[in-house]
C-alpha atoms as a PDB file:
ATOM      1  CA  UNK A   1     -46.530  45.533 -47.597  1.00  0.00           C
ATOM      2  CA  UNK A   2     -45.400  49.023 -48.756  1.00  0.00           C
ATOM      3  CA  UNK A   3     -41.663  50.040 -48.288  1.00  0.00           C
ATOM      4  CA  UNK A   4     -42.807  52.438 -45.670  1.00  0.00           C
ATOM      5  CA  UNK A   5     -45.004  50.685 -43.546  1.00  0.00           C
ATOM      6  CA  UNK A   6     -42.050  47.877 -43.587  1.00  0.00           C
ATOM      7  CA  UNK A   7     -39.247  50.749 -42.723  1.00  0.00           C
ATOM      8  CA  UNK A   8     -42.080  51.567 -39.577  1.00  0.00           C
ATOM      9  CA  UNK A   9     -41.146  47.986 -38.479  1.00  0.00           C
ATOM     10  CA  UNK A  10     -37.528  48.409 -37.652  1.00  0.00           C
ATOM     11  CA  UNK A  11     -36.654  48.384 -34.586  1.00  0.00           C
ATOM     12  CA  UNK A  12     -39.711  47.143 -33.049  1.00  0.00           C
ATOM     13  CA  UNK A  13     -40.331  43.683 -31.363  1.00  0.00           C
ATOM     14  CA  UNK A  14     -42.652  40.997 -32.742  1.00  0.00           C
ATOM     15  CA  UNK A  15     -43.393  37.298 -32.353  1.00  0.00           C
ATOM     16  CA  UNK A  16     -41.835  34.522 -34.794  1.00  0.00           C
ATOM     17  CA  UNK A  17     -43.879  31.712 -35.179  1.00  0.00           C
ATOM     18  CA  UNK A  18     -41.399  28.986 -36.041  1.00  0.00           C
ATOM     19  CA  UNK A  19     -42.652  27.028 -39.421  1.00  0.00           C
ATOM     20  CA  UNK A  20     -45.044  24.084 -38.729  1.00  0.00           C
ATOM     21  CA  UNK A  21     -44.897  24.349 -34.643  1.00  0.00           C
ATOM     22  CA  UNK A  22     -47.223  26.600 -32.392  1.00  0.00           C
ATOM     23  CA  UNK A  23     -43.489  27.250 -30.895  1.00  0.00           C
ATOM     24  CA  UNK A  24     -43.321  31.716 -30.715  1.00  0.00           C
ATOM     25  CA  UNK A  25     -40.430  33.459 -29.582  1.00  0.00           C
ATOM     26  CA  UNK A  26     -40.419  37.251 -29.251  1.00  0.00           C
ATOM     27  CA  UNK A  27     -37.545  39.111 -31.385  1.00  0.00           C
ATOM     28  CA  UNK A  28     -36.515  42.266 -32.346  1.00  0.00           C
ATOM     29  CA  UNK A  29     -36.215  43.213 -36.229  1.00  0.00           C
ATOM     30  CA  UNK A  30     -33.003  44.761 -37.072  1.00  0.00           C
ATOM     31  CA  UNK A  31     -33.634  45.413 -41.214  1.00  0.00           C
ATOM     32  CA  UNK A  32     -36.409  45.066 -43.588  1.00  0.00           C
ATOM     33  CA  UNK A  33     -35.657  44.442 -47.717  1.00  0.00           C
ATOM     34  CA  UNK A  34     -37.397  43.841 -50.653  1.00  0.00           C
ATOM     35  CA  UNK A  35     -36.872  40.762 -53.099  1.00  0.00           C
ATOM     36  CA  UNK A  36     -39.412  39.217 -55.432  1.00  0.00           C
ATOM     37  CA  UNK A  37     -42.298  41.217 -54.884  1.00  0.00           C
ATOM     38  CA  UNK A  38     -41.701  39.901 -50.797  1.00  0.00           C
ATOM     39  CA  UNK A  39     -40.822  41.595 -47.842  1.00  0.00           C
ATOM     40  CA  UNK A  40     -38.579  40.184 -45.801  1.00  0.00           C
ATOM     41  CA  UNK A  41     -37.119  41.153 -41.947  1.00  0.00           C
ATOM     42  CA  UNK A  42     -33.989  39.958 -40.267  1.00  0.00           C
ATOM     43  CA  UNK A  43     -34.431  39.437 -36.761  1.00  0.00           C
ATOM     44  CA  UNK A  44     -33.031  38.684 -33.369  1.00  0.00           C
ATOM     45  CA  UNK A  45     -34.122  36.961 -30.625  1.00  0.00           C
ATOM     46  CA  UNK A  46     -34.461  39.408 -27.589  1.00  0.00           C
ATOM     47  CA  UNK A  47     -32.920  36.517 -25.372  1.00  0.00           C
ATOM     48  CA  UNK A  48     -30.333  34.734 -26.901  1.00  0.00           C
ATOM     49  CA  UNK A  49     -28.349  35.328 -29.882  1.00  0.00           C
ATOM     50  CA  UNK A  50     -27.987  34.970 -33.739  1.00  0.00           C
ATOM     51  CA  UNK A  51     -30.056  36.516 -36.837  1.00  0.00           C
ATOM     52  CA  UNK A  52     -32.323  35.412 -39.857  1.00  0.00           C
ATOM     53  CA  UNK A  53     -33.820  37.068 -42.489  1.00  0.00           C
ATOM     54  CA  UNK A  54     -37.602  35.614 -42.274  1.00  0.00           C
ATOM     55  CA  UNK A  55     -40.737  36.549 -44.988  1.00  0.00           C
ATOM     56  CA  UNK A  56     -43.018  38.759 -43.024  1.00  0.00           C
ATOM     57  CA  UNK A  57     -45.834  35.963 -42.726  1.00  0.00           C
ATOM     58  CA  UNK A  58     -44.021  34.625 -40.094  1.00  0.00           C
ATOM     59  CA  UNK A  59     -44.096  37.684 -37.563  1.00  0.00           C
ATOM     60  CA  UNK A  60     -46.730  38.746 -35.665  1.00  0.00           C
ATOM     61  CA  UNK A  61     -46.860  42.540 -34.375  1.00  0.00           C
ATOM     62  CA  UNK A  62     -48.375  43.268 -31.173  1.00  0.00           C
ATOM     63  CA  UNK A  63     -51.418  45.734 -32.714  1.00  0.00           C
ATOM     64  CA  UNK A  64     -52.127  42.759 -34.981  1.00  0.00           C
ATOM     65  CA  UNK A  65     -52.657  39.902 -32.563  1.00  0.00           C
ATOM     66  CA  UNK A  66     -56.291  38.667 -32.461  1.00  0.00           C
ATOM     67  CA  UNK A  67     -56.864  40.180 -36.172  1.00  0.00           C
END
């Protein structure tokens, strides 16, 4: 993903599939960075509390659902 279409991202609320479940929770990203060629998010859950960084395969974003 290009720097810009990442930076687009901020700010806006995805799903998180959690690594090997079918468990999704929906969360907000609060930053987007580049390392190693990846792009990675942190995000927040919108209920609850904490943060992660996570690699962008494991969001979903609502106009890409059913792609």
């Amino acid at each position: 993903m290009k720097q810009d279409e990442a930076l687009k991202r901020v700010h806006k609320t995805a799903s998180y599939r959690i690594k090997e479940t079918v468990l999704a929770c929906t969360v907000t990203v609060r930053d987007v960075r580049h390392e190693y060629g990846r792009t990675r998010f942190q995000i927040s859950p919108v209920a609850g509390s904490g943060e992660t960084w996570v690699d962008e395969s494991s969001l979903i974003f609502p106009q890409e659902k059913g792609k």
